[in-house]
PDB file of N, CA and C in Angstrom:
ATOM      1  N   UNK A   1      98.744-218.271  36.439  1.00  0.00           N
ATOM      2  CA  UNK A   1      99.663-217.242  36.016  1.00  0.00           C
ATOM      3  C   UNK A   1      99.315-216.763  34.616  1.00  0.00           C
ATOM      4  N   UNK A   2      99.787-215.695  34.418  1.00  0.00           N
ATOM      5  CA  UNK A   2      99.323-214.902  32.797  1.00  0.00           C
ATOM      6  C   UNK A   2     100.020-215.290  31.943  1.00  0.00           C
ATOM      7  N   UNK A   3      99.938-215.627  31.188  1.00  0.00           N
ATOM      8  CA  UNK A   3     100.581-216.182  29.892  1.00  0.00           C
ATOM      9  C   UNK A   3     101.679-214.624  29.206  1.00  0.00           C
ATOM     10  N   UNK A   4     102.732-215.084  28.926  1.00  0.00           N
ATOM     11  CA  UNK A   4     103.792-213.556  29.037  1.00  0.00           C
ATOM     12  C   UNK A   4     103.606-213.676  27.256  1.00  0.00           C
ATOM     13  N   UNK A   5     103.299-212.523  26.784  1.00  0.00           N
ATOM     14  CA  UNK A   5     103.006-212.974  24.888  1.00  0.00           C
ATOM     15  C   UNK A   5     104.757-212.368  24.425  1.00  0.00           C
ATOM     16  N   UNK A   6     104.805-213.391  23.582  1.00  0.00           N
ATOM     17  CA  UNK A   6     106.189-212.930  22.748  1.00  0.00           C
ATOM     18  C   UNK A   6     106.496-211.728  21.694  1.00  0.00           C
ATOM     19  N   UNK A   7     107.490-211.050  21.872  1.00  0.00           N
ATOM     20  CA  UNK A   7     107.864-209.965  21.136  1.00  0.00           C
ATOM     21  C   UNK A   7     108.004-210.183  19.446  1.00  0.00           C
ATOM     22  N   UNK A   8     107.388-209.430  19.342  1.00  0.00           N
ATOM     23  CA  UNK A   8     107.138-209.459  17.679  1.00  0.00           C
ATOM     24  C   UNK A   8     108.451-208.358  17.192  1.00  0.00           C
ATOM     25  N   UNK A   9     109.124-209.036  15.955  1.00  0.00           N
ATOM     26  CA  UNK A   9     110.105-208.278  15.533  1.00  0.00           C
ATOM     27  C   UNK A   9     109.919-207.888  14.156  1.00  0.00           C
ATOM     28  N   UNK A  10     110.043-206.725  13.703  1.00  0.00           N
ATOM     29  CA  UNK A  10     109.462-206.017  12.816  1.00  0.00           C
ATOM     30  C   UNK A  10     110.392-205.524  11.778  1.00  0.00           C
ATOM     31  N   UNK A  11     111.830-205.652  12.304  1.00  0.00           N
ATOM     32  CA  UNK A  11     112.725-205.169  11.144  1.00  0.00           C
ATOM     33  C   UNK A  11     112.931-206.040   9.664  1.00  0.00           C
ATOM     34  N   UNK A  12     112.189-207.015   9.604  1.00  0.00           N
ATOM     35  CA  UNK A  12     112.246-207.180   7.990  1.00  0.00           C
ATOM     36  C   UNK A  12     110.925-206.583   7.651  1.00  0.00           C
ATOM     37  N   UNK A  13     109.915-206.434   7.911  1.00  0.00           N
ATOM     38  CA  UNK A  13     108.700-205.498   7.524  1.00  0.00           C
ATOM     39  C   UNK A  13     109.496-204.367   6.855  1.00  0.00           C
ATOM     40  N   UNK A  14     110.166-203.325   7.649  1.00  0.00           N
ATOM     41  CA  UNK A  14     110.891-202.121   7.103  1.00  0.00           C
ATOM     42  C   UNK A  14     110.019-201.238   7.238  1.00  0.00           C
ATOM     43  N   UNK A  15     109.247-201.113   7.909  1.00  0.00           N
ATOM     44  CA  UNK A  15     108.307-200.227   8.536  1.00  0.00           C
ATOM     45  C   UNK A  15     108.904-199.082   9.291  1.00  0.00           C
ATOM     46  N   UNK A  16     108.538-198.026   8.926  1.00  0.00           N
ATOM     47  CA  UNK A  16     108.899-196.800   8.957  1.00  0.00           C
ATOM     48  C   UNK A  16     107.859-195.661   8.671  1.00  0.00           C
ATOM     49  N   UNK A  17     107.785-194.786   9.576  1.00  0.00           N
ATOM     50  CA  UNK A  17     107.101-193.164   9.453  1.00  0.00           C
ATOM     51  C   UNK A  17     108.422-191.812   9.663  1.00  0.00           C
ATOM     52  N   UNK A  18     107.339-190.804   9.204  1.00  0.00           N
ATOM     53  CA  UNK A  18     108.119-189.514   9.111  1.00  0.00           C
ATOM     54  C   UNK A  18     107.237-188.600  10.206  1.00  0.00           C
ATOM     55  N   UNK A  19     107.707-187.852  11.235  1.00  0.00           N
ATOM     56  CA  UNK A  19     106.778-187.016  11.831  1.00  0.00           C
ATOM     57  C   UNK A  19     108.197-186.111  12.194  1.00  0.00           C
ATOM     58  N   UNK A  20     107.985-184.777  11.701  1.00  0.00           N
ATOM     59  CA  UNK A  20     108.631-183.701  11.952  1.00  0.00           C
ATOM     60  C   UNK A  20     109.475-183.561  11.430  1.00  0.00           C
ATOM     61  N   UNK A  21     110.209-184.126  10.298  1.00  0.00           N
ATOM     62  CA  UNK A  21     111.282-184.066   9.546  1.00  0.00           C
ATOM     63  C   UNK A  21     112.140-185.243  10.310  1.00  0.00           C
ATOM     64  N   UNK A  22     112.044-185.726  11.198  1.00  0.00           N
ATOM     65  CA  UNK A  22     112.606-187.306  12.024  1.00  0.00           C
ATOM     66  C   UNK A  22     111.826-188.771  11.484  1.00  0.00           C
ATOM     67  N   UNK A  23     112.363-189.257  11.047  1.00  0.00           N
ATOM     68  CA  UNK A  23     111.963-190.863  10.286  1.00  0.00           C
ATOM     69  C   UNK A  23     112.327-191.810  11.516  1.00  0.00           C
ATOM     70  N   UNK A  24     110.951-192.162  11.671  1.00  0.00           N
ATOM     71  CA  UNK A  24     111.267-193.587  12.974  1.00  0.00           C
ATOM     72  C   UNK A  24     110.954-195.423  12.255  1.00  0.00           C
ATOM     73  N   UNK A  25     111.903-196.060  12.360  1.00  0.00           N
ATOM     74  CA  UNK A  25     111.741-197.171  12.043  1.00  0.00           C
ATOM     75  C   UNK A  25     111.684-198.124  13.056  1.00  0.00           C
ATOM     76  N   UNK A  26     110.584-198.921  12.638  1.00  0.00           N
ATOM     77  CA  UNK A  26     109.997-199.859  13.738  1.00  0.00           C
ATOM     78  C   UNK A  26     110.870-200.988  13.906  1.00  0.00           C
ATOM     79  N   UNK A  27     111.321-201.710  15.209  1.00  0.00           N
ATOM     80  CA  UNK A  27     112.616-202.660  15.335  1.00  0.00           C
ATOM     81  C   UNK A  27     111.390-204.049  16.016  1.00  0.00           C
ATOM     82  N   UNK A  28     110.837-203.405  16.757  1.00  0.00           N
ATOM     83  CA  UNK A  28     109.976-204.808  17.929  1.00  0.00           C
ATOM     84  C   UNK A  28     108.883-204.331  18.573  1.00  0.00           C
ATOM     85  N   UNK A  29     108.009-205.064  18.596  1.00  0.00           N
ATOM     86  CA  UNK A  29     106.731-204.795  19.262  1.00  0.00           C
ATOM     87  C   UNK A  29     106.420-205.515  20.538  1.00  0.00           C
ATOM     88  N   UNK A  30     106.184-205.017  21.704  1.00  0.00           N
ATOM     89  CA  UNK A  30     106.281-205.882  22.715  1.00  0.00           C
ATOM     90  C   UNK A  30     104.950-205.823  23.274  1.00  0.00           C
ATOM     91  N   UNK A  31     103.962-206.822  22.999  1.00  0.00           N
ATOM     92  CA  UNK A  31     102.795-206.661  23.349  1.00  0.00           C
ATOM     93  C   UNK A  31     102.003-206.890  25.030  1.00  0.00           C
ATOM     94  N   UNK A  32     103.333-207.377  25.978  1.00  0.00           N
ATOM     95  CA  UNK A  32     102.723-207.395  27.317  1.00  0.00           C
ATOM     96  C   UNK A  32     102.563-205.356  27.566  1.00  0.00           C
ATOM     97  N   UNK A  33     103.694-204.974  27.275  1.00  0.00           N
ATOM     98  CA  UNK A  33     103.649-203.505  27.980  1.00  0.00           C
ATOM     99  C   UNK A  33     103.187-202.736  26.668  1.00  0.00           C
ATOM    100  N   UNK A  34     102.659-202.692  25.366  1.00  0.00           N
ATOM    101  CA  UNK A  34     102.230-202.373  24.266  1.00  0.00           C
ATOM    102  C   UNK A  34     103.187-200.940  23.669  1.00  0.00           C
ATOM    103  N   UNK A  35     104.368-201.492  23.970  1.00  0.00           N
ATOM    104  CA  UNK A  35     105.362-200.364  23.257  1.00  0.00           C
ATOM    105  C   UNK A  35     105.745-201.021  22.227  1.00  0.00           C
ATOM    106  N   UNK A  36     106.680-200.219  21.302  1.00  0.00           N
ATOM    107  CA  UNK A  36     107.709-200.517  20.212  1.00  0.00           C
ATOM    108  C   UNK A  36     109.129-200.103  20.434  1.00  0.00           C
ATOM    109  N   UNK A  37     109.364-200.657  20.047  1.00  0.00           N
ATOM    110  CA  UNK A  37     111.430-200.131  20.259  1.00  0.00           C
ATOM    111  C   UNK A  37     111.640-199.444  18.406  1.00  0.00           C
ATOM    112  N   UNK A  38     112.370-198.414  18.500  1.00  0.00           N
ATOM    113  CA  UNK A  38     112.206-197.590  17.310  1.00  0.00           C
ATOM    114  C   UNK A  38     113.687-197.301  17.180  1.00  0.00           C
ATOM    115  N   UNK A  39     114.433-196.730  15.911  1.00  0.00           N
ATOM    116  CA  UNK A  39     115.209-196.217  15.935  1.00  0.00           C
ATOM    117  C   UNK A  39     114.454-194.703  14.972  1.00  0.00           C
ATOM    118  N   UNK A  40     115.428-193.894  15.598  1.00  0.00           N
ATOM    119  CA  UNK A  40     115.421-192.420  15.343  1.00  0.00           C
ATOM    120  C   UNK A  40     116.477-191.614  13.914  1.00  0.00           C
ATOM    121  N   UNK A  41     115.871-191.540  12.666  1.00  0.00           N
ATOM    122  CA  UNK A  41     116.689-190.989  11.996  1.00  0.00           C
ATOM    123  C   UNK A  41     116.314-189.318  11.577  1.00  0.00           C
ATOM    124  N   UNK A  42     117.760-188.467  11.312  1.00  0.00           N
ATOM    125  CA  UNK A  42     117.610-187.554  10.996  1.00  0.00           C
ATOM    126  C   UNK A  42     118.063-187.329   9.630  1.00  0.00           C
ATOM    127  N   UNK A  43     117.750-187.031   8.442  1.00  0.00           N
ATOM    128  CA  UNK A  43     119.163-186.908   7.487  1.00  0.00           C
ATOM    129  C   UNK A  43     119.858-188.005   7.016  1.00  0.00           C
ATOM    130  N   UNK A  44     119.188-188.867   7.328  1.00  0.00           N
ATOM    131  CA  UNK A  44     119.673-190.764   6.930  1.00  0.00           C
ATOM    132  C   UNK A  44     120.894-190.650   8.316  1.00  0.00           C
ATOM    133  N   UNK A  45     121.031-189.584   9.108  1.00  0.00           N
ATOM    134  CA  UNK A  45     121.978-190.040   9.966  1.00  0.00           C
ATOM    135  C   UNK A  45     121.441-190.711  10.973  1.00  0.00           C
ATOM    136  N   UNK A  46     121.771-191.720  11.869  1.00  0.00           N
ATOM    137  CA  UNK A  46     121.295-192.496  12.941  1.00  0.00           C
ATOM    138  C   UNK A  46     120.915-191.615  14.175  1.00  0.00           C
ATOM    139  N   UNK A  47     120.175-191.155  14.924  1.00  0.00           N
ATOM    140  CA  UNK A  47     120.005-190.774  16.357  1.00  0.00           C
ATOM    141  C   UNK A  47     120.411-190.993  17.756  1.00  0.00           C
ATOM    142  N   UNK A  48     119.221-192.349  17.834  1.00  0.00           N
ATOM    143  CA  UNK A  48     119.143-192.996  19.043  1.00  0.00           C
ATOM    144  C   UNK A  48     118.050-194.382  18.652  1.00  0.00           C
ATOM    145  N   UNK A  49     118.189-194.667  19.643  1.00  0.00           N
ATOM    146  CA  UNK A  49     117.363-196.151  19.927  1.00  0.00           C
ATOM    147  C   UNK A  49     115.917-196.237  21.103  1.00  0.00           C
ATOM    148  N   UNK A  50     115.020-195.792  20.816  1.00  0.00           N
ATOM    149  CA  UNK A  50     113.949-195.924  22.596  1.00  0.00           C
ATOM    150  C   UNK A  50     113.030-196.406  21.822  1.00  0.00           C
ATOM    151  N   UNK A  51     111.637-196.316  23.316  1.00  0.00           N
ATOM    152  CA  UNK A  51     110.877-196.948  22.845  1.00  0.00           C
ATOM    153  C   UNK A  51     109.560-195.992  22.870  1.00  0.00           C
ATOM    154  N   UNK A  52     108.381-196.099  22.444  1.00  0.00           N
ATOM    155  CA  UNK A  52     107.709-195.279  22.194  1.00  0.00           C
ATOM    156  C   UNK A  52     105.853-196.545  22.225  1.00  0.00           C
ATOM    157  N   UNK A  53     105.040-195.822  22.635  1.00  0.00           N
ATOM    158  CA  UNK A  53     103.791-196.715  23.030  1.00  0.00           C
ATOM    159  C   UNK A  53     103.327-196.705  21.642  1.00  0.00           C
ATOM    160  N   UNK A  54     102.661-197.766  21.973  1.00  0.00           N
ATOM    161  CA  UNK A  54     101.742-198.305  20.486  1.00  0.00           C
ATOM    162  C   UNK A  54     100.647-196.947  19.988  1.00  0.00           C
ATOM    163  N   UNK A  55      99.993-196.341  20.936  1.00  0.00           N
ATOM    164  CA  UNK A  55      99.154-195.388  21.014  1.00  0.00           C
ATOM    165  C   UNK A  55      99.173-194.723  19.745  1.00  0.00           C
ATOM    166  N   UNK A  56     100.832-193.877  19.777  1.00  0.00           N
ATOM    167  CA  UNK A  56     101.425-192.670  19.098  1.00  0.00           C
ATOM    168  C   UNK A  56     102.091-193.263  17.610  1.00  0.00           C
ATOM    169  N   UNK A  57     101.680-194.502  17.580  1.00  0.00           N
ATOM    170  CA  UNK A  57     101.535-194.920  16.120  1.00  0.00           C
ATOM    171  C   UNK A  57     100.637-194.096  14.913  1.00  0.00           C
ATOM    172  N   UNK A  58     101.139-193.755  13.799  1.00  0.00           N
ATOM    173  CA  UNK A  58      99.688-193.246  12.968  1.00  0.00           C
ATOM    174  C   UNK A  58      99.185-194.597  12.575  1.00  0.00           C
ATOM    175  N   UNK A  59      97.892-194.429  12.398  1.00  0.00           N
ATOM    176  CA  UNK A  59      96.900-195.388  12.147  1.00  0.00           C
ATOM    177  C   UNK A  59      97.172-196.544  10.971  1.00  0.00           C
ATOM    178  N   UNK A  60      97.454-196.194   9.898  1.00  0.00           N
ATOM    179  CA  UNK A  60      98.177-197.083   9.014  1.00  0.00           C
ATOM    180  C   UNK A  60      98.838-198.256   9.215  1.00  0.00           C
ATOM    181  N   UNK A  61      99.954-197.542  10.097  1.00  0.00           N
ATOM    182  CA  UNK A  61     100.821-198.237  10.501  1.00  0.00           C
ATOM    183  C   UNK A  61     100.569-199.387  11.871  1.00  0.00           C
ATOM    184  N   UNK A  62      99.562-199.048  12.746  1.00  0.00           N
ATOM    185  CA  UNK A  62      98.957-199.730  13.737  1.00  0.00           C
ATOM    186  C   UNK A  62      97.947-201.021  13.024  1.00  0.00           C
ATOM    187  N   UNK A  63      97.268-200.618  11.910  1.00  0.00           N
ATOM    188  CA  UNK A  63      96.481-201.654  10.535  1.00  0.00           C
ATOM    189  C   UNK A  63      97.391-202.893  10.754  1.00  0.00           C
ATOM    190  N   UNK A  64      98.493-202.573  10.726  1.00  0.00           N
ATOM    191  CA  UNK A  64      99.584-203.701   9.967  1.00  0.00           C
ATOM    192  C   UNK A  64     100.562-204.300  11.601  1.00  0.00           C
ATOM    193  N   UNK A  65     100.475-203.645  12.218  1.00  0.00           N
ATOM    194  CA  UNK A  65     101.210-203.969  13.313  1.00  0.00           C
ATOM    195  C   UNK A  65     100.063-204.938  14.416  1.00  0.00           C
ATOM    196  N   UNK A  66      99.021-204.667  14.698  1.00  0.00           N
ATOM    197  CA  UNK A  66      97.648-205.307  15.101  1.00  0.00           C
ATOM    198  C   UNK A  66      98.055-206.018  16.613  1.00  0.00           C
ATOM    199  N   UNK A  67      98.073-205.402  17.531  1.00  0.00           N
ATOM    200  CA  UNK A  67      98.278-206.067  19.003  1.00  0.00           C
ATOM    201  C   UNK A  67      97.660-207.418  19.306  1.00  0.00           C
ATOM    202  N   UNK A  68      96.731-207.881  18.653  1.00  0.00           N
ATOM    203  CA  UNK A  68      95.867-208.971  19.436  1.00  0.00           C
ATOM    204  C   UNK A  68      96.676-209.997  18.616  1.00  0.00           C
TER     205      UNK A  68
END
């Protein structure tokens, strides 16, 4: 059987980007299905909560996050 890898949690990092005037902060990294769980801010106001693939990370931020 495959070994199931454990979710990496990222909210004391405080890791955060800006793309489009929307600030996404990184909550967990789940490296079997290689998404992140994000929250969505506009305006310092709160959004929503989803998740979004490792892919559509900017590069920086993927440096420090590192799947393997």
């Amino acid at each position: 059987m495959a070994k199931k890898k454990k979710v990496i949690e990222l909210t004391q990092k405080n890791l955060e980007f800006t793309e489009n005037g929307i600030t996404y902060k990184l909550i967990r990294f789940k490296p079997d299905t290689m998404t992140l769980d994000v929250i969505r801010y506009e305006d310092k106001n709160r959004l929503d909560e989803f998740s979004i693939p490792f892919a559509h990370l900017p590069k920086s931020l993927k440096k420090i996050v590192k799947p393997n």
